[in-house]
Each structure stands twice: as C-alpha cells, then as structure tokens.
N, C-alpha and C. Protein backbone atom coordinates (compact mmCIF):
# COMPACT_ATOMS: atom_id res chain seq x y z
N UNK A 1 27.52 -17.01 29.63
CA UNK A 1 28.64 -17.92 29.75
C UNK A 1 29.92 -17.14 29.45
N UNK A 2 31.09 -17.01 30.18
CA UNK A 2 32.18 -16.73 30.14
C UNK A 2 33.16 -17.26 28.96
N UNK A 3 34.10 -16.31 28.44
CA UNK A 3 34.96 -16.98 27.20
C UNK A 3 35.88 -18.29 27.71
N UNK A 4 35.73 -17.92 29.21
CA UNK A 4 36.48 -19.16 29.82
C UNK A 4 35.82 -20.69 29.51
N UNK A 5 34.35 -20.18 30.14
CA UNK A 5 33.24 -22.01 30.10
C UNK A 5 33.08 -21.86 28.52
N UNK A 6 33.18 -20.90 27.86
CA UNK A 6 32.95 -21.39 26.31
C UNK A 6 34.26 -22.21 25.56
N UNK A 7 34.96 -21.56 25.79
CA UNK A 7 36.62 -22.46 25.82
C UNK A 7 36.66 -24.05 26.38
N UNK A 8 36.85 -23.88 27.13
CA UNK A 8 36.52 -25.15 27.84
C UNK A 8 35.43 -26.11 27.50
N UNK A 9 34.06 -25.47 26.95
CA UNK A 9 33.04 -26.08 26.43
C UNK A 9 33.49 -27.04 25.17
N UNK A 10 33.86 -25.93 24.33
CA UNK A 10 34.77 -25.93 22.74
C UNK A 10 36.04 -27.09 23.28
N UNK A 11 36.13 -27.48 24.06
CA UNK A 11 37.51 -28.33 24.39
C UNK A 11 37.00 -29.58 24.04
N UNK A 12 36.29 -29.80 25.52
CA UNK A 12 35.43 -30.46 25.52
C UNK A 12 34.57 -31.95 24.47
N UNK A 13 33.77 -30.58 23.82
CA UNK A 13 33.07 -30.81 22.57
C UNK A 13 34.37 -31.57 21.81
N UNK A 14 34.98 -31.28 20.93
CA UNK A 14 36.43 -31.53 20.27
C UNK A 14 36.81 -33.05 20.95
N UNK A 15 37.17 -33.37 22.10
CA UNK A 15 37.46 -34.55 22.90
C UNK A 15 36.34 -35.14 22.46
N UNK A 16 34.94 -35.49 22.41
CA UNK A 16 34.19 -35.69 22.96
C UNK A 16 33.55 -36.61 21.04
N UNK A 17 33.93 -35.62 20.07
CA UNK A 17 33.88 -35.59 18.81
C UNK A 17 34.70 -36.69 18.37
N UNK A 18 36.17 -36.43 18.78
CA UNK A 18 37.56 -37.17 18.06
C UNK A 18 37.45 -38.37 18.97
N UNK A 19 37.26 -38.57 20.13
CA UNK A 19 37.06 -39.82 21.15
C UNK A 19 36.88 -41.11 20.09
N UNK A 20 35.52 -41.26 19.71
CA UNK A 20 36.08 -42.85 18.79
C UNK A 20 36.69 -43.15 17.81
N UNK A 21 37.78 -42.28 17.49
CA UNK A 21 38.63 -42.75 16.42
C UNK A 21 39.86 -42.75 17.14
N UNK A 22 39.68 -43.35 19.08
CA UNK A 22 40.99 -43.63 19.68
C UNK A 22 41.03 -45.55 19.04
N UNK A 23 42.40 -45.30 18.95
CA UNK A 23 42.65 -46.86 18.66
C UNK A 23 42.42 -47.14 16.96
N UNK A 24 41.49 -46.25 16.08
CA UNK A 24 41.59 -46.85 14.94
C UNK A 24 42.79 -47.27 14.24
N UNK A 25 42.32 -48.20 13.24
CA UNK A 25 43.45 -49.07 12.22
C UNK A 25 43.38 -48.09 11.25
N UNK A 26 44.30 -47.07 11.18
CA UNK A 26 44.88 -46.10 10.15
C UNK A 26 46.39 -45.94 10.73
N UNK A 27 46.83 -46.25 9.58
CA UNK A 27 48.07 -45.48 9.13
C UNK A 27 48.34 -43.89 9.36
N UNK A 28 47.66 -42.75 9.13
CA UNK A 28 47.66 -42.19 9.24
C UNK A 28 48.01 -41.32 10.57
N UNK A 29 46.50 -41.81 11.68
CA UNK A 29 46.35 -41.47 12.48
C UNK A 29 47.25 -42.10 13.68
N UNK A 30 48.14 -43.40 13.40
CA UNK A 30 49.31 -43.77 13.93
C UNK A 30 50.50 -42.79 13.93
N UNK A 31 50.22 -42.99 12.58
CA UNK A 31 52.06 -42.16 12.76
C UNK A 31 52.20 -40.76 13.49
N UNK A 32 50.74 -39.88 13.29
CA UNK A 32 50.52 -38.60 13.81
C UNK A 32 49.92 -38.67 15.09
N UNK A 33 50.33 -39.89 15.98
CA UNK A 33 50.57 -40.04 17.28
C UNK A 33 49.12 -39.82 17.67
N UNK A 34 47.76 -39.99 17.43
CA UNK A 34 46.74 -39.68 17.72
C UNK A 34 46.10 -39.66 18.79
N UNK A 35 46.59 -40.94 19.64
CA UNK A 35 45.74 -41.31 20.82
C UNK A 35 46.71 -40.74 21.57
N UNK A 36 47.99 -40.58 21.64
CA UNK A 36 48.77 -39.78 22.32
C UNK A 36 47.64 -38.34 22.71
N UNK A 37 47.65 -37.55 21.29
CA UNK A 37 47.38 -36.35 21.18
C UNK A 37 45.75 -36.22 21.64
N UNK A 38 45.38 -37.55 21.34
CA UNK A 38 43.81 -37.10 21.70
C UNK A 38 43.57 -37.45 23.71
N UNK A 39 44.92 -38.13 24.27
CA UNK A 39 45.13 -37.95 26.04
C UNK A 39 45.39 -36.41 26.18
N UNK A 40 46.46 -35.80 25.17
CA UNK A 40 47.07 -34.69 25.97
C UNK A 40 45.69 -33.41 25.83
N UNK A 41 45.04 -33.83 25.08
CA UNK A 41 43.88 -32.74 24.97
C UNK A 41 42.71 -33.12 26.08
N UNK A 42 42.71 -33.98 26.41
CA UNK A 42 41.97 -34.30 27.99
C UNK A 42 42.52 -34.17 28.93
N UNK A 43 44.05 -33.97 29.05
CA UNK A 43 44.92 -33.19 30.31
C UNK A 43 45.05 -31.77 30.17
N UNK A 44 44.60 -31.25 28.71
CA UNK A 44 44.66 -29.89 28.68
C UNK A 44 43.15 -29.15 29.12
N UNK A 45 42.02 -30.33 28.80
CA UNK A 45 40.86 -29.69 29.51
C UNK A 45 40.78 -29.75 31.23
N UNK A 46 41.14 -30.91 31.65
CA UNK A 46 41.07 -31.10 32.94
C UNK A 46 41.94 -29.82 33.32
N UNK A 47 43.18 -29.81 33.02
CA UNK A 47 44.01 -28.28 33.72
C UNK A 47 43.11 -27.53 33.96
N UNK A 48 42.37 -27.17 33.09
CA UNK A 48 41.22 -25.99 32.27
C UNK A 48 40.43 -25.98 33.23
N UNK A 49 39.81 -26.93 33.88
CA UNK A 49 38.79 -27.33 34.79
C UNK A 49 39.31 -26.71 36.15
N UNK A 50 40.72 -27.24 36.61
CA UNK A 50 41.28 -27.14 37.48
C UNK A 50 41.21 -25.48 38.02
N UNK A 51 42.24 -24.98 36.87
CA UNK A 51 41.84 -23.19 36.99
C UNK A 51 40.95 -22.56 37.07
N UNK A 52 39.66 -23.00 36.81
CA UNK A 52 38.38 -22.22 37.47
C UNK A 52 37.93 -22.40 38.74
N UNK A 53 38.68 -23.42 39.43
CA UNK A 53 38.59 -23.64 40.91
C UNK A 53 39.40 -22.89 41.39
N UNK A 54 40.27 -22.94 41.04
CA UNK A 54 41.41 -22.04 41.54
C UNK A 54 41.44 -20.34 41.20
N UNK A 55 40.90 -19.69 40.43
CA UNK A 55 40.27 -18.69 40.42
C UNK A 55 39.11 -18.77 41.13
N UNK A 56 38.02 -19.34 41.92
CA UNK A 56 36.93 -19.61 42.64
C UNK A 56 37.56 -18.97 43.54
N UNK A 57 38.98 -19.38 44.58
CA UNK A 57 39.57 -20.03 45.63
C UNK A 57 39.74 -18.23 45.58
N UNK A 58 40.52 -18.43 44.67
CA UNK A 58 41.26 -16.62 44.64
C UNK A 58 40.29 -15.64 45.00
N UNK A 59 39.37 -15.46 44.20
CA UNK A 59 38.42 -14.72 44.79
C UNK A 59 37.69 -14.63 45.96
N UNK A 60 37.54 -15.86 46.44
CA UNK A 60 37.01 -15.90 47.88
C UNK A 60 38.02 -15.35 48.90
N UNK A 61 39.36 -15.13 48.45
CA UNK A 61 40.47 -15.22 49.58
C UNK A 61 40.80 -13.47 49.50
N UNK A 62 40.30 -12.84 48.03
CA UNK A 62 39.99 -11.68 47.82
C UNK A 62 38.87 -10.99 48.49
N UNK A 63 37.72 -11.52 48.35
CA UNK A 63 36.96 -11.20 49.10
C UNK A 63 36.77 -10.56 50.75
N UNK A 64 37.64 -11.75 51.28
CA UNK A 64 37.90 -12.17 52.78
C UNK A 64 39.02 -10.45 52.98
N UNK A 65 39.99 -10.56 51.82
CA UNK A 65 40.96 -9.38 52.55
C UNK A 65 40.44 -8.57 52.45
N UNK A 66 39.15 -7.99 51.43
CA UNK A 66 38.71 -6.75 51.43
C UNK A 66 37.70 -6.67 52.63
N UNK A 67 37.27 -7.80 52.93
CA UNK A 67 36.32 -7.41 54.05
C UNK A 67 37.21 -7.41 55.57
N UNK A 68 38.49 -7.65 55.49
CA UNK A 68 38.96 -7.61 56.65
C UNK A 68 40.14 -5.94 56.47
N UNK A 69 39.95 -5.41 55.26
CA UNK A 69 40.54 -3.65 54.73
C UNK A 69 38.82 -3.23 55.60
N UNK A 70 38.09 -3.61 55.46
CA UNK A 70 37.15 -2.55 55.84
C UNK A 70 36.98 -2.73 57.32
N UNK A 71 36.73 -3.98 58.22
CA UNK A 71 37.39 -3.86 59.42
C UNK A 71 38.59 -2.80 60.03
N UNK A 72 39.26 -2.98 59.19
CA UNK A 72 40.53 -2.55 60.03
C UNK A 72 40.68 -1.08 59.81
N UNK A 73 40.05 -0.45 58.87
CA UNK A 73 39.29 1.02 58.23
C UNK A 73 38.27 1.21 59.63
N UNK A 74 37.19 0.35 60.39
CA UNK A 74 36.86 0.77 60.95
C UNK A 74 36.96 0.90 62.37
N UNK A 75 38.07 0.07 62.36
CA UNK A 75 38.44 0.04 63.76
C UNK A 75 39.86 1.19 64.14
N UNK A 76 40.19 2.11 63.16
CA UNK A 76 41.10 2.66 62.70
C UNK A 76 41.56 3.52 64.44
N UNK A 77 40.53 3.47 65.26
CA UNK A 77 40.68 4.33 66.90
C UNK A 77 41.23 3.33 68.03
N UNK A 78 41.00 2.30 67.56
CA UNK A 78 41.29 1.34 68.01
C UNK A 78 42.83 0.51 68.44
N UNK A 79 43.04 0.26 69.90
CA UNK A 79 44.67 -0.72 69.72
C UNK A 79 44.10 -2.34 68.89
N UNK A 80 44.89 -2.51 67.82
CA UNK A 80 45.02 -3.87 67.56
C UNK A 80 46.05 -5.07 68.15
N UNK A 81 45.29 -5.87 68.33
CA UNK A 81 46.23 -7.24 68.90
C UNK A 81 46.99 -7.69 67.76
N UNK A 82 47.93 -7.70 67.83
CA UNK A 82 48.98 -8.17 66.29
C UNK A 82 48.80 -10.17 65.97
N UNK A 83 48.58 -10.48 67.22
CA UNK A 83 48.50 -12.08 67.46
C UNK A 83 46.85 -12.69 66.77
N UNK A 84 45.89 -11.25 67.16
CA UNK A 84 44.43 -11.10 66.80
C UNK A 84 44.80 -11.21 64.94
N UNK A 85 45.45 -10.16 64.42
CA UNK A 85 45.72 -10.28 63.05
C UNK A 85 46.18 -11.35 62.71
N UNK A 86 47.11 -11.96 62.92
CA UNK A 86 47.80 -13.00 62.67
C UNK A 86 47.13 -14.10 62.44
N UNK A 87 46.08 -14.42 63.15
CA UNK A 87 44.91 -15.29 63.13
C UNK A 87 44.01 -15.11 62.46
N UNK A 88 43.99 -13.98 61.58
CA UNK A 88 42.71 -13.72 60.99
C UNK A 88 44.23 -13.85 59.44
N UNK A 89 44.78 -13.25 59.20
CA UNK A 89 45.60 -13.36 58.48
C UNK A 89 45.97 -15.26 57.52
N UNK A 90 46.70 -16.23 58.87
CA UNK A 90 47.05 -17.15 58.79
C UNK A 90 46.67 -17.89 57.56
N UNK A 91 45.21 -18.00 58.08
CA UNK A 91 44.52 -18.77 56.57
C UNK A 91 44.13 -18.50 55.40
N UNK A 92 44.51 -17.15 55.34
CA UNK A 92 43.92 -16.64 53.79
C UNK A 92 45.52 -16.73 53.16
N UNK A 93 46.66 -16.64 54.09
CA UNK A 93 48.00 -16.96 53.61
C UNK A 93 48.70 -18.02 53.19
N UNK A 94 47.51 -19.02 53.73
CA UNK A 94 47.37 -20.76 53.37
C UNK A 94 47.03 -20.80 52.37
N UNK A 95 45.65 -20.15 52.05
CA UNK A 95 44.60 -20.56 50.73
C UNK A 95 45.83 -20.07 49.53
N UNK A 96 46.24 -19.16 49.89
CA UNK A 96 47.02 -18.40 48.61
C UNK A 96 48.21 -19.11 48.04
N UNK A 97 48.40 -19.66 49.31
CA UNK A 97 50.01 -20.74 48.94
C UNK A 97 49.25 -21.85 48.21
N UNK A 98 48.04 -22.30 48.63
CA UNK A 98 47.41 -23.56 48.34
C UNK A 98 47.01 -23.03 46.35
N UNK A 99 46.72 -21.97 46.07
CA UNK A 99 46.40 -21.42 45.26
C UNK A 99 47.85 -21.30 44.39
N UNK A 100 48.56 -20.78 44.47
CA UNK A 100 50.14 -20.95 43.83
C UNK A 100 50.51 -22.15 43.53
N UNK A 101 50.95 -23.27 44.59
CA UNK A 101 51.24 -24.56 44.38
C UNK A 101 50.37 -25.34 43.08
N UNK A 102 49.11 -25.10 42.88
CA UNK A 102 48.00 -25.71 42.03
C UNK A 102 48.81 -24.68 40.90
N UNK A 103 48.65 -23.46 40.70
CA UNK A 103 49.27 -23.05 39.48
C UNK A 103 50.36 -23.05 39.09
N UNK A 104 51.48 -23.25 39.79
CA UNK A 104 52.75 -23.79 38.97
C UNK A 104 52.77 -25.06 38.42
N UNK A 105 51.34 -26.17 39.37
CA UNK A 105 51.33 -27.57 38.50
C UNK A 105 50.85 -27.40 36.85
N UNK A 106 49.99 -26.75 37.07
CA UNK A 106 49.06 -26.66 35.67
C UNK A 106 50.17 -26.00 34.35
N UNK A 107 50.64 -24.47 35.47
CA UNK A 107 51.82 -23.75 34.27
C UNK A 107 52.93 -24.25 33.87
C-alpha cells in the first residue's frame, strides 16, 4: 500500500471514528465548530480520492506520449503527416487540460 492509500486510509478511519459525535449536546464541541470541522475533513478526503484519479489519468496520458516518442524514434526515415500528428496529439492535450482543470479545483 502506498503512503498515499495509507493517508487517505488514516483519513478515512479518523472520519469514520469522530462521525457520531456529529450533532452532540456539548458545549464544547459547539463552540469548536465540530460538525463544521468534522464536513471539512470529508471534503479533504474526497479531494484525496479525487487526486489518485487524476494521477491514474496522468500516467496513462504519460504512457501514451512515451509510446508515441518511440513511434516517432522509429519512424525517424520516414515523411510525417503533421495533420497525422495532430490527431494522435489532440487527445492526450485534452486529457492533460482535463487533468489541470481537476487540480486547480482541489489546490
């Protein structure tokens, strides 16, 4: 397991622990905004959740360019169609924007 899914595990767990003392009749746990604090720690795991998809995404879109560096390594004798690239290009230039947009929400 990754320090990431252990993190996230450890989040988790914690939410999961503090969960029924949302709403209790304390003084205490009123004034120190509790149920507030015990939402923002379930928007801080979900983020959490979010970014391992989005590192998923990244890597696959990594993947894709290195296997299209070794194409283009072997076609190196070759005329390329620039319109041919462009199309092979297009969507990994999508995923990446699609990949940015998700991380400025979270950051």
């Amino acid at each position: 397991m990754s320090t990431f899914s252990r993190t996230l595990a450890r989040l988790a767990e914690l939410h999961a622990h503090l969960s029924p003392l949302r709403g209790a009749d304390s003084a205490v746990l009123k004034a120190n905004h509790f149920d507030a604090q015990l939402d923002e720690l379930a928007a801080i795991t979900d983020d959490l959740k979010r970014l391992r998809g989005i590192g998923l995404e990244l890597s696959n879109v990594r993947g894709a360019v290195d296997m299209l560096l070794e194409l283009l390594d072997a076609a190196h004798n070759r005329k390329l169609d620039g319109g041919h690239l462009h199309c092979l290009l297009k969507p990994l230039v999508g995923k990446l924007g699609q990949a940015e947009d998700a991380l400025d929400e979270i950051l």
